[in-house]
Protein backbone atom coordinates (compact mmCIF):
# COMPACT_ATOMS: atom_id res chain seq x y z
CA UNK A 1 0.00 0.00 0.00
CA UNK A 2 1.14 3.54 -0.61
CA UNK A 3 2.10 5.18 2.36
CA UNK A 4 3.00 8.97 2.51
CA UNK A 5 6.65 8.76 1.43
CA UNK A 6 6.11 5.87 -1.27
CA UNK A 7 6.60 7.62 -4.91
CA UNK A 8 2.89 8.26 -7.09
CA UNK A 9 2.52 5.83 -10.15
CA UNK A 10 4.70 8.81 -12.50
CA UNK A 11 7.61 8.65 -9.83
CA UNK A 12 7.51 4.51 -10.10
CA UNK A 13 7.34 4.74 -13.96
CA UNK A 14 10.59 3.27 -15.81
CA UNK A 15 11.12 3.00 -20.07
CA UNK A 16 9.95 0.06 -21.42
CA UNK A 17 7.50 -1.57 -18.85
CA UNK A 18 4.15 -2.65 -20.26
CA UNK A 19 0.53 -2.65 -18.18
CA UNK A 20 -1.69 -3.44 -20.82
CA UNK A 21 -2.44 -5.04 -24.04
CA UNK A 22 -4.34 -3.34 -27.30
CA UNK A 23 -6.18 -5.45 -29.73
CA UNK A 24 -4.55 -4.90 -33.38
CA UNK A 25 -5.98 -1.98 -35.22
CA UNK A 26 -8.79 -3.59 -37.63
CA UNK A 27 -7.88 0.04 -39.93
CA UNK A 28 -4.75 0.68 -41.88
CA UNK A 29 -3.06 3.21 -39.46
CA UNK A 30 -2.11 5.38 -42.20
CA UNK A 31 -5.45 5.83 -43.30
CA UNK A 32 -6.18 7.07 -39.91
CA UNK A 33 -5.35 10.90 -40.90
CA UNK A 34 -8.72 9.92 -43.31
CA UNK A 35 -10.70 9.41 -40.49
CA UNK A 36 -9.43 11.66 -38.28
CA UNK A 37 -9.50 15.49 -38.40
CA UNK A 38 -6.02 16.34 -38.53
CA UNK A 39 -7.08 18.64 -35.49
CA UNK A 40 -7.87 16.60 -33.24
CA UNK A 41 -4.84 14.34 -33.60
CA UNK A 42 -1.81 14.88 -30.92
CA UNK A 43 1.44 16.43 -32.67
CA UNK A 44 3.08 14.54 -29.60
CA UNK A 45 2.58 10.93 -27.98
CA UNK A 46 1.08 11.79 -24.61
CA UNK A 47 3.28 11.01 -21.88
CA UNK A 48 1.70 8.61 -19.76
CA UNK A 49 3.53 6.22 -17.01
CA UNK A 50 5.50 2.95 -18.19
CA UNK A 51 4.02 0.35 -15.30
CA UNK A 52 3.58 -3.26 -15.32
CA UNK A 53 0.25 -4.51 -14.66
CA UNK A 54 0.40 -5.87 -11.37
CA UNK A 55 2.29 -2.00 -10.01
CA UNK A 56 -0.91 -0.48 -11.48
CA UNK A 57 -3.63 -2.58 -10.09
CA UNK A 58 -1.76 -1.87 -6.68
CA UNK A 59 -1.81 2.03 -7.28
CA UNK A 60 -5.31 1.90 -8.11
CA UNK A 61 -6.62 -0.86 -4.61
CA UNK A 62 -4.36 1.50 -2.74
CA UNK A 63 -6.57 4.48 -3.34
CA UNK A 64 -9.07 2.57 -2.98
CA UNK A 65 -8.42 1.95 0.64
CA UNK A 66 -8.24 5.30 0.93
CA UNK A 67 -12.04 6.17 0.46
CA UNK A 68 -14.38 6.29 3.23
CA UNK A 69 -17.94 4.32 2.80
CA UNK A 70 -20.57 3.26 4.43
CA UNK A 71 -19.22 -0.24 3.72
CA UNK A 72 -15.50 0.39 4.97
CA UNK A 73 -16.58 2.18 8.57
CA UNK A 74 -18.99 4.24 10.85
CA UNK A 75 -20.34 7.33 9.01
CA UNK A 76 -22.29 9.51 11.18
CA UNK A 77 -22.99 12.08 8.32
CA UNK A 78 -25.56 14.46 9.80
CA UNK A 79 -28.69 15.25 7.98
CA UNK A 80 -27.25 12.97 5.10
CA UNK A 81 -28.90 9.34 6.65
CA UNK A 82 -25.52 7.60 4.98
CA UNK A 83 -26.59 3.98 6.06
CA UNK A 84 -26.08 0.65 4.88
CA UNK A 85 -27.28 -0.20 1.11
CA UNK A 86 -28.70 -3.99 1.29
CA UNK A 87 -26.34 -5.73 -1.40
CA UNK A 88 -30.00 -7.39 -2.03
CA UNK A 89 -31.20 -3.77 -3.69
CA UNK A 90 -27.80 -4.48 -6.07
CA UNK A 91 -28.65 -7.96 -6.82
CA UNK A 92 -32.26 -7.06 -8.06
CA UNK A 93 -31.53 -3.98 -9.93
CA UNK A 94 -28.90 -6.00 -12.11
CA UNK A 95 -31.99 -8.56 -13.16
CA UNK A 96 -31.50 -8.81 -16.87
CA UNK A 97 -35.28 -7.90 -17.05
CA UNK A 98 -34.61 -4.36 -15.40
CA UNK A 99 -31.13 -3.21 -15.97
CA UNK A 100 -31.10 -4.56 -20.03
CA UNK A 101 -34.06 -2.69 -20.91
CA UNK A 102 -34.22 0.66 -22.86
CA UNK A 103 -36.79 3.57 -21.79
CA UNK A 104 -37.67 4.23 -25.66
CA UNK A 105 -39.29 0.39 -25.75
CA UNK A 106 -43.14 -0.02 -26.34
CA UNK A 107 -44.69 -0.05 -22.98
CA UNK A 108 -45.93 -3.73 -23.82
CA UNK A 109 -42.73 -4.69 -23.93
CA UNK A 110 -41.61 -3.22 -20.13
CA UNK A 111 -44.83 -3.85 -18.47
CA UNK A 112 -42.71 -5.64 -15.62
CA UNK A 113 -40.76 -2.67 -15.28
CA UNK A 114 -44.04 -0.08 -15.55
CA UNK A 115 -45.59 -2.26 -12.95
CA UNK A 116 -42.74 -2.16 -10.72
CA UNK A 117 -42.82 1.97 -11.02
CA UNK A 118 -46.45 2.23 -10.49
CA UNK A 119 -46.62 0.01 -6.91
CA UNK A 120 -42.95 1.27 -6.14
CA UNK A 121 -45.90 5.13 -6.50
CA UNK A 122 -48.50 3.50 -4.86
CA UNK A 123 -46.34 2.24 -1.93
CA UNK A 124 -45.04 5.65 -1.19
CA UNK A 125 -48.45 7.46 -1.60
CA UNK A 126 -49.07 4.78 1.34
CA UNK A 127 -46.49 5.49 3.53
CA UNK A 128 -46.39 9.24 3.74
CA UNK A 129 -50.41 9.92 3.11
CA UNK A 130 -50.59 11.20 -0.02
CA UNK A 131 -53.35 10.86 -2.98
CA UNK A 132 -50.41 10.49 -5.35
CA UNK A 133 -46.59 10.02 -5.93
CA UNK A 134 -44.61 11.06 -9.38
CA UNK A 135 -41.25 9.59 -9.56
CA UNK A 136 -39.51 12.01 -12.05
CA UNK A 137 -37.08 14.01 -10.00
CA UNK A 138 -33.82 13.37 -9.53
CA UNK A 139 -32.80 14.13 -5.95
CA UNK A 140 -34.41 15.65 -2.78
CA UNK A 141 -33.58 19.78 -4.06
CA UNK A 142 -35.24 18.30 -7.27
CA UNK A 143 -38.26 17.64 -5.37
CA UNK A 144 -38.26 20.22 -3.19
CA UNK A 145 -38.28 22.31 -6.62
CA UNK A 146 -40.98 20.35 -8.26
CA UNK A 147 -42.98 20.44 -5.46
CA UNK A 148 -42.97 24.47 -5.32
CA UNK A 149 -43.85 24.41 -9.16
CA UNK A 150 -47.03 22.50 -8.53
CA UNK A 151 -47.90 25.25 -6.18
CA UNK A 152 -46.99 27.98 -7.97
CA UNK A 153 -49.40 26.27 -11.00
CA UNK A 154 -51.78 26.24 -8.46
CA UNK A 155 -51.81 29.19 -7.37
CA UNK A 156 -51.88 30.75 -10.77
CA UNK A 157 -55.06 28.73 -11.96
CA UNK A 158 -56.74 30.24 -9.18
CA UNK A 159 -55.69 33.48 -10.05
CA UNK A 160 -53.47 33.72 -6.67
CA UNK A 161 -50.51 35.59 -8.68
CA UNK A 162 -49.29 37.82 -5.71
CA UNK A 163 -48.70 34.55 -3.79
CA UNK A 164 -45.22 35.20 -4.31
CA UNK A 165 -43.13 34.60 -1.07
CA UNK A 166 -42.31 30.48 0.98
CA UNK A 167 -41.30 31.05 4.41
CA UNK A 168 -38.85 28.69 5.11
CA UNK A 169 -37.33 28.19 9.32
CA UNK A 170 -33.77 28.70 9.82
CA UNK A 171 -33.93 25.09 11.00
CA UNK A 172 -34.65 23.75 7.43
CA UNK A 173 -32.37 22.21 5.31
CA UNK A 174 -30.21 24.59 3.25
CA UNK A 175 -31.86 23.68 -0.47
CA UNK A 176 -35.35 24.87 0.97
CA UNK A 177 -34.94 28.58 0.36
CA UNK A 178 -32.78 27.76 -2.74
CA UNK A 179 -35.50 25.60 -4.31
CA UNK A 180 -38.10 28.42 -3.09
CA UNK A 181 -35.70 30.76 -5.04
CA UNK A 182 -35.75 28.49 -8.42
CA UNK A 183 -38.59 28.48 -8.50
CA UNK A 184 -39.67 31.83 -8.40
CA UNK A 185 -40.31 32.65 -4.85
CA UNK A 186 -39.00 35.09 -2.08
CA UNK A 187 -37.74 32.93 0.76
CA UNK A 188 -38.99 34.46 4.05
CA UNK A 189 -37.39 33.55 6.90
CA UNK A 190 -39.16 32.44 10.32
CA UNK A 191 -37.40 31.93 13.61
CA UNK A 192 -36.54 28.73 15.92
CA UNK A 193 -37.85 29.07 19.48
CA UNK A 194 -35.78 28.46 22.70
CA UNK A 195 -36.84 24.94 22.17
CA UNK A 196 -35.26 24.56 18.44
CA UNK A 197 -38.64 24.40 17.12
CA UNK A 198 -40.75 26.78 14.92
CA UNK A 199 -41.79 30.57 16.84
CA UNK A 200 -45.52 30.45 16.05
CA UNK A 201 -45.64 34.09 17.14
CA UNK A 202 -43.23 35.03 14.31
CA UNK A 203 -44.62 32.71 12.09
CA UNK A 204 -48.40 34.42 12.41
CA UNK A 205 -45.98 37.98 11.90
CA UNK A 206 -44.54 36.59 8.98
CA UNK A 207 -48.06 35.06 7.18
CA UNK A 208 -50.41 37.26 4.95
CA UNK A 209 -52.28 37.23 1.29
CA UNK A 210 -48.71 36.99 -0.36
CA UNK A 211 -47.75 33.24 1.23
CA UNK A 212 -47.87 31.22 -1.24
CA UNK A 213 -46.25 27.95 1.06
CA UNK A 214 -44.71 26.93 4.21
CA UNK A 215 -41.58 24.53 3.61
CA UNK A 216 -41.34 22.20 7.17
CA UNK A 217 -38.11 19.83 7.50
CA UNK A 218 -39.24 17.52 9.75
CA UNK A 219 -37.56 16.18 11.97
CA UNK A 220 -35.70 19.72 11.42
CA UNK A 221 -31.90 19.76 11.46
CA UNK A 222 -31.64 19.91 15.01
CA UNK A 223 -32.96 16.29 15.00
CA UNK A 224 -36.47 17.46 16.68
CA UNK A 225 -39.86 16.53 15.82
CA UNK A 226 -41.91 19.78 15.36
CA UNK A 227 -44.66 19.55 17.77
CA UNK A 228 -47.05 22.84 17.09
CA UNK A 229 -47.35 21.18 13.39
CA UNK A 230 -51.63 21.25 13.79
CA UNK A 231 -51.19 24.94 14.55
CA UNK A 232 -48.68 25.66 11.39
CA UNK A 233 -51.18 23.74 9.29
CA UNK A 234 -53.96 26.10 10.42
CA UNK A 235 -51.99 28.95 10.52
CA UNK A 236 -50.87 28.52 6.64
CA UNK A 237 -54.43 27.35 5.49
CA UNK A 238 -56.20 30.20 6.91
CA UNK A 239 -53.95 32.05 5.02
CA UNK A 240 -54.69 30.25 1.96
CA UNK A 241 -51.04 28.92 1.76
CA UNK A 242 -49.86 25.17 0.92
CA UNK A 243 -47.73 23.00 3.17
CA UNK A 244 -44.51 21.41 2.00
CA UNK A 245 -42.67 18.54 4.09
CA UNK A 246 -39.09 18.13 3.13
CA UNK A 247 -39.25 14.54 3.80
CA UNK A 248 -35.81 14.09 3.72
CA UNK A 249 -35.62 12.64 7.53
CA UNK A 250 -38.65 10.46 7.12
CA UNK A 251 -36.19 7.29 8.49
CA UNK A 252 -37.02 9.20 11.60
CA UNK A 253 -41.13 9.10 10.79
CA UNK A 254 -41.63 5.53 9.08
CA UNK A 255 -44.80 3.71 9.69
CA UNK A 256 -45.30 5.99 13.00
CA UNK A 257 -46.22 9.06 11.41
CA UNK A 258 -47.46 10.80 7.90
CA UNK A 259 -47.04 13.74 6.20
CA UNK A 260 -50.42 13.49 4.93
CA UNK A 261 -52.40 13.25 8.17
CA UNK A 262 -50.62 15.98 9.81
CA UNK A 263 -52.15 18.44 7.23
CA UNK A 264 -49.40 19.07 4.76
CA UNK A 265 -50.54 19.39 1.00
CA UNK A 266 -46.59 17.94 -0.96
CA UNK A 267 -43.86 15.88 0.37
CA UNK A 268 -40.68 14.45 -1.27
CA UNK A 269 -38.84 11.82 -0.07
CA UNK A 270 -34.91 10.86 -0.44
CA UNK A 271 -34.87 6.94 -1.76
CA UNK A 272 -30.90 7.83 -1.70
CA UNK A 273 -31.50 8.53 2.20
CA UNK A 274 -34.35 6.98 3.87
CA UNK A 275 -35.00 3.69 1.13
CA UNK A 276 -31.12 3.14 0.89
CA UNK A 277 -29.89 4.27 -2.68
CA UNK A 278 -26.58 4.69 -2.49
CA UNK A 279 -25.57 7.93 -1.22
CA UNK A 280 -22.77 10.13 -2.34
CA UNK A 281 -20.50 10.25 -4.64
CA UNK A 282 -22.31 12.95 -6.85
CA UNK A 283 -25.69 10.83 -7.11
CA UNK A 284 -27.53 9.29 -8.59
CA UNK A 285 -30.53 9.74 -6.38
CA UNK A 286 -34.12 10.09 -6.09
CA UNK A 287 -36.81 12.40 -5.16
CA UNK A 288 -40.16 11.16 -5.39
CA UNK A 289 -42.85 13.81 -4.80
CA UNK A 290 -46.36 13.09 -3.43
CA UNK A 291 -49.38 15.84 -2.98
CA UNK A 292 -53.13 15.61 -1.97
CA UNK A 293 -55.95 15.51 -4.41
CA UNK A 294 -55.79 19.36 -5.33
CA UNK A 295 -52.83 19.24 -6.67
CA UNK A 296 -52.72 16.13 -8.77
CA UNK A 297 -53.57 17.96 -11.64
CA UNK A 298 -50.16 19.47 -11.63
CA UNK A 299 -48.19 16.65 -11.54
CA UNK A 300 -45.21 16.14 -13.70
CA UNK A 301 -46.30 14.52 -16.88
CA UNK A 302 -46.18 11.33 -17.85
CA UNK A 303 -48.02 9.94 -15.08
CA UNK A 304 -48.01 6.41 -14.81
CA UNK A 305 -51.62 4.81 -14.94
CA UNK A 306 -52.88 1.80 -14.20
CA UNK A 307 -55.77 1.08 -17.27
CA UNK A 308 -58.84 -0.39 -16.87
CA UNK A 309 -57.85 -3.79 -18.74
CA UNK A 310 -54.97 -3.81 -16.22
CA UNK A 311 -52.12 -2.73 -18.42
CA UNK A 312 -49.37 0.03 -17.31
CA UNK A 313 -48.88 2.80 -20.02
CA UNK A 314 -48.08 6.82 -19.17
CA UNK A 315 -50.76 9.33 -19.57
CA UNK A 316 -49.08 12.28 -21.19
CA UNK A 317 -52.81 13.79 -21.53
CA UNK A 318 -52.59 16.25 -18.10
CA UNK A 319 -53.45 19.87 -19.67
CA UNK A 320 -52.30 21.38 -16.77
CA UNK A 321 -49.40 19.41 -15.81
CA UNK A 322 -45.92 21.54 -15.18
CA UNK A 323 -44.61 19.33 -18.19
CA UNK A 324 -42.05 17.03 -17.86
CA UNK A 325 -38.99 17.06 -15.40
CA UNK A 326 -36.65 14.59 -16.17
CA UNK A 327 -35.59 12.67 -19.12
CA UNK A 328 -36.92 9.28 -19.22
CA UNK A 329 -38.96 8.55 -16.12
CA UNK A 330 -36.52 9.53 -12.59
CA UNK A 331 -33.75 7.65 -11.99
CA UNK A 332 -34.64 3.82 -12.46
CA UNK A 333 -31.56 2.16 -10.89
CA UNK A 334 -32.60 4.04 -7.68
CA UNK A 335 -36.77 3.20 -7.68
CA UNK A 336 -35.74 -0.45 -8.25
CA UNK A 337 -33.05 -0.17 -5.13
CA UNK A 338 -36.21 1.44 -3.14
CA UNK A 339 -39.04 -0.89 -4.18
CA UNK A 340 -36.77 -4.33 -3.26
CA UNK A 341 -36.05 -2.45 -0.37
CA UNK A 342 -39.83 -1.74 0.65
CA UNK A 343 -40.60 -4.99 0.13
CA UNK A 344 -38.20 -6.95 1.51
CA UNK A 345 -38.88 -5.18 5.10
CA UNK A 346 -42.05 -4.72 4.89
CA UNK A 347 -44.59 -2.27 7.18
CA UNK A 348 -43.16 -3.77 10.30
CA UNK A 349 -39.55 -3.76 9.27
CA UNK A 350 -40.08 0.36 8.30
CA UNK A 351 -41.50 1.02 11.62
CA UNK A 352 -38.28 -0.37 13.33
CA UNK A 353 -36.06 1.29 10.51
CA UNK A 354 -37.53 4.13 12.30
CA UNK A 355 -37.42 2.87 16.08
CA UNK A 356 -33.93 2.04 15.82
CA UNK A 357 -33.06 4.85 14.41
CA UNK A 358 -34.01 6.98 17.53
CA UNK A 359 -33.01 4.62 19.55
CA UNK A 360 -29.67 4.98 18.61
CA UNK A 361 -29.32 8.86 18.13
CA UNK A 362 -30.85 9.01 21.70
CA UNK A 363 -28.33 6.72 23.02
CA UNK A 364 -25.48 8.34 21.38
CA UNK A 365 -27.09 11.96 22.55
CA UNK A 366 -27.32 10.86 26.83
CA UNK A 367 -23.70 9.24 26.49
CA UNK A 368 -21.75 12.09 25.24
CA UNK A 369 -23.96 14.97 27.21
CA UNK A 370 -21.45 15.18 30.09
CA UNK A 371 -18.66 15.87 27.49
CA UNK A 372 -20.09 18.28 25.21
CA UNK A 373 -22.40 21.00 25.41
CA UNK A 374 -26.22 20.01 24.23
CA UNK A 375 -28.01 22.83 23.10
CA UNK A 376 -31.73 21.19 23.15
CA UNK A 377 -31.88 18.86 26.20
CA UNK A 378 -35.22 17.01 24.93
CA UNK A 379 -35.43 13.50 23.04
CA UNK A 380 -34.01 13.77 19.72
CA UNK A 381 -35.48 11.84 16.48
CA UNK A 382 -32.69 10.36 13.91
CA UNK A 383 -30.01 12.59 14.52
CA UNK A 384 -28.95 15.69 17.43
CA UNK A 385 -26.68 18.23 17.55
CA UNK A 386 -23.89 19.06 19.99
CA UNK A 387 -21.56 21.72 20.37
CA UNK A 388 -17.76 22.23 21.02
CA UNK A 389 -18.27 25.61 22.86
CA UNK A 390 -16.67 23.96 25.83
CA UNK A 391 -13.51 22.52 23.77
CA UNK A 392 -13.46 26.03 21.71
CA UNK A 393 -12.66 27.55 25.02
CA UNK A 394 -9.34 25.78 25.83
CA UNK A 395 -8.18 26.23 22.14
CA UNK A 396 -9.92 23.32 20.18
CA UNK A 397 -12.34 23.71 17.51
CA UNK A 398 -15.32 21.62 16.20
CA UNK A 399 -13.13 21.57 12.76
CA UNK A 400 -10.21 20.02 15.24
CA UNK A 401 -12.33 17.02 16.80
CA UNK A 402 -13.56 16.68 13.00
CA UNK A 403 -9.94 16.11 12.24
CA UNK A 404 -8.83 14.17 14.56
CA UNK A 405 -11.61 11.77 14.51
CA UNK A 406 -9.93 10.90 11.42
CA UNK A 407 -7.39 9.34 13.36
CA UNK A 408 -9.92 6.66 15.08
CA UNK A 409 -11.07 5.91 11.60
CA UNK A 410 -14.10 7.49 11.14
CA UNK A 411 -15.70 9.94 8.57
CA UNK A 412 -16.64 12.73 10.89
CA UNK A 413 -20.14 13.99 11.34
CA UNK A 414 -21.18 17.57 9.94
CA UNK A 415 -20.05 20.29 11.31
CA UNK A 416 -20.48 24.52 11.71
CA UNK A 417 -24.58 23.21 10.58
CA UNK A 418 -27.33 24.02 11.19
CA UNK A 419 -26.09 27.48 11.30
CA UNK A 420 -28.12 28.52 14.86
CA UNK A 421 -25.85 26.46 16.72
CA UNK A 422 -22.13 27.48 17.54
CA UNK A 423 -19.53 25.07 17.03
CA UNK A 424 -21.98 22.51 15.84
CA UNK A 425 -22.05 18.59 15.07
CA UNK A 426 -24.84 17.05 13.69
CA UNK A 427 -24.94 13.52 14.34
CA UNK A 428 -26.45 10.89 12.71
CA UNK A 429 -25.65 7.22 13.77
CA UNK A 430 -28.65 5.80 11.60
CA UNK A 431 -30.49 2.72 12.19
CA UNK A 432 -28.31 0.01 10.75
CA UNK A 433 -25.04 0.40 13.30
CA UNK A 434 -24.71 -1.73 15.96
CA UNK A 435 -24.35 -0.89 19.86
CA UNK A 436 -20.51 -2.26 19.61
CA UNK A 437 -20.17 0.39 16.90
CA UNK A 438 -21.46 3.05 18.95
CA UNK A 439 -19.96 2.64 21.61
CA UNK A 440 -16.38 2.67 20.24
CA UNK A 441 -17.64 5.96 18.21
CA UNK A 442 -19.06 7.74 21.75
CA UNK A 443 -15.20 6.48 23.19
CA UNK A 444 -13.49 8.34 20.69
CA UNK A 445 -15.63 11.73 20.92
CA UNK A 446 -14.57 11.32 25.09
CA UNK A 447 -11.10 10.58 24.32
CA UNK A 448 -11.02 13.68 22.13
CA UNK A 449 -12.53 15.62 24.52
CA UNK A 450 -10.25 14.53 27.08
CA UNK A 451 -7.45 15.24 24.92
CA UNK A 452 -9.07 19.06 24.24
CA UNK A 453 -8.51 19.45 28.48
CA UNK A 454 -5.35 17.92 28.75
CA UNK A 455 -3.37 17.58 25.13
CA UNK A 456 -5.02 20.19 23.16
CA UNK A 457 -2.24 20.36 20.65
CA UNK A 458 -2.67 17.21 19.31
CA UNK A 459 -6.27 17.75 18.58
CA UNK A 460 -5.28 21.27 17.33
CA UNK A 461 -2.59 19.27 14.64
CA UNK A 462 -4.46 16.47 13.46
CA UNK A 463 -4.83 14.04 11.60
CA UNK A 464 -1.88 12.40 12.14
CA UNK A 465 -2.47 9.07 10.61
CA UNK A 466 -3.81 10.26 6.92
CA UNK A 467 -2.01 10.12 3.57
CA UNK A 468 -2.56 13.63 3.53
CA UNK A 469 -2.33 15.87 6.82
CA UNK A 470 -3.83 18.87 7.85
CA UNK A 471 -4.39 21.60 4.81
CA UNK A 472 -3.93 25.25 4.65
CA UNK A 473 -7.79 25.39 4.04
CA UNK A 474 -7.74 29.10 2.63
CA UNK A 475 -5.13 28.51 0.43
CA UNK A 476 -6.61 25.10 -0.93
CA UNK A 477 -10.01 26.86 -1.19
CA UNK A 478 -8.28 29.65 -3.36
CA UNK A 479 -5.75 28.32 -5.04
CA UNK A 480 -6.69 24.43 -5.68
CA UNK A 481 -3.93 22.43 -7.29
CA UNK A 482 -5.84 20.90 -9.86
CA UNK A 483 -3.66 18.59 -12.14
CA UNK A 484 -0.66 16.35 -11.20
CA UNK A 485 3.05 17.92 -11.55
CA UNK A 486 5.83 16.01 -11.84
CA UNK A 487 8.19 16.48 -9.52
């Protein structure tokens, strides 16, 4: 394995040493120039490495090692639910009958796979109350855009065109006011209360003719349950305003609680998050979007239908849909890594995704309370914040422990957000880690603490076990080195 003072793959390259093999040109190479535009040909050979096979498939397992997954260790990713994908949801989206198929065939020919979409729909209409569910977008902001959009087309058919502004708590997740923003709203901001939930007093302030929605993430991203949700919805409705639920947390809600009974009008869900699609990485994920009976009309079109005779097909005849929002239909990999996933636990097994999940964060919370400062005392849902005020103090910041918790081998949780909270960690340990796991986790945070009190320095230095060690972050935010140099 490459260690920090073992040479890169250019450094280990010497003349003549061969890593691969090239099947003989089927073309006359001089005829190549033919083929080619002369401008796009290299004046030069490019000049690449000279490694055998076996140095390069080392290079290339030794970075490897050095990316952090679920898979590899503990990832207590706040607000980002980065839990175990069921190699299961892998094994069924590579059936021939799913992953060989192409979305331009005749629905009769895919009526496996339209089936599979349309209960994958009705399954999540089920589980967070809605009347309906489109699949299209790609990812949670995704949603949370479509979502608005049906609104706003709402609105606008009832001739509500100075609904114009989405009040959004400072609680929410960051893409709420952006996605307000997209799509064509002011964001208006409303406050958290001493008890990190929303200030109904501000909120009534804050409400008038020109609210056109309320965006709720629930459990918000202090990891608490938002209790005075029957007075928001009444608050908003009176107004004549929709509700939105940025369902992102929903592993903290499932089969205990709906969207749709608590009042709210839209939802999206996260199958990259709560239905474990792989998460990360730069996607792919999914963002499923369900509304009440109102707004149905507005759906993204195609819709898939069930017809009478009991065969799958899309509807593309919705006059007042807000058209199309993906290529294709959503991200198909992901539905089919959400539906096995569905099924295979079941309603029981999604109420204890969600039982366990709490279970855990609440654990995790009590255990390191004496260490760290805890802003909100009460029960937490999936995840709950703490703060390094206390280690700031003697010289260590949150950004430190984040550090050097890459010395214990763990990706760290987030940090510096939600914004309300000084010195902040969000912490997530999700529903799939075991107590042993925990445990050793909750040892490290008190070991680092420790250290803050009686070794601050090397908390202040670290990581000290890394390839690379600690960064001058303003520099390598303003002056990335982008390409390799040889040396």
């Amino acid at each position: 394995m490459i260690t920090k003072d073992q040479p890169f793959i250019f450094e280990r390259s010497k003349p003549g040493r061969v890593g691969h093999s090239l099947p003989t040109l089927d073309i006359e190479e001089q005829s190549i120039n033919e083929l080619i535009p002369s401008e796009f040909l290299r004046e030069l050979e490019p000049e690449l490495p000279e490694v055998s096979e076996l140095e390069i498939m080392r290079h290339y397992t030794a970075l490897s090692k050095r990316n952090h997954g679920v898979d590899s260790g503990f990832y207590p990713l706040g607000s980002c639910t980065m839990k175990y994908n069921p190699k299961i949801n892998e094994d069924v989206a590579r059936f021939e009958g799913l992953a060989h198929i192409h979305p331009y065939q005749p629905v009769e020919q895919v009526q496996g796979a339209m089936e599979l979409l349309y209960e994958l729909q009705t399954s999540l209409a089920e589980i967070t109350g809605m009347d309906e569910v489109t699949l299209q977008p790609a990812a949670g902001a995704h949603g949370e855009w479509t979502g608005l959009m049906m609104i706003r087309a709402f609105h606008e058919a009832n001739g509500d065109f100075q609904r114009t502004k989405v009040i959004v708590p400072d609680s929410a997740h960051g893409t709420n006011p952006a996605s307000a923003t997209v799509a064509g709203f002011a964001s208006v901001t409303v406050r958290t209360d001493d008890n990190g939930l929303v200030d109904l007093d501000h909120l009534r302030e804050v409400v008038g003719e020109d609210t056109a929605a309320l965006m709720l993430t629930n459990p918000n991203t202090l990891g608490l349950f938002e209790s005075y949700i029957v007075e928001m919805a009444q608050i908003i409705h009176e107004a004549g305003g929709k509700l939105y639920y940025d369902g992102a947390n929903s592993n903290a809600i499932l089969g205990i609680a709906r969207p749709g009974d608590m009042g709210f009008d839209v939802v999206h869900l996260n199958l990259h998050k709560t239905f474990t699609g792989p998460h990360g990485g730069g996607g792919p994920g999914s963002g499923p979007v369900g509304v009440k009976k109102d707004l149905i009309p507005y759906l993204p079109k195609p819709v898939i239908v069930k017809r009478v005779d009991g065969v799958y097909d899309f509807d593309y005849n919705r006059p007042q849909s807000i058209g199309r929002v993906k290529p294709y239909y959503g991200n198909y990999g992901i539905n089919v890594r959400a539906y096995t996933y569905i099924r295979t636990m079941g309603p029981d097994g999604l109420r204890k995704v969600s039982e366990y999940a709490v279970l855990n964060a609440n654990y995790m919370m009590r255990r390191l309370e004496p260490h760290f400062d805890l802003p909100y005392t009460q029960h937490c849902k999936h995840e709950f914040v703490i703060s390094g005020r206390r280690q700031k103090k003697l010289g260590v910041r949150t950004l430190d422990i984040a550090k050097r918790l890459l010395d214990f081998g763990y990706h760290p949780p987030t940090i510096y957000f939600p914004l309300n909270v000084e010195e902040c960690m969000m912490i997530e340990p999700t529903e799939t880690e075991s107590k042993e796991t925990l445990d050793e986790f909750i040892d490290a945070m008190i070991q680092i603490a420790r250290e803050a009190e009686e070794n601050p320095e090397i908390v202040q230095e670290a990581p000290h076990t890394t390839v690379i060690s600690r960064l001058d972050e303003t520099t390598a935010a303003r002056k990335p080195i982008l390409k390799y140099e040889k040396a």
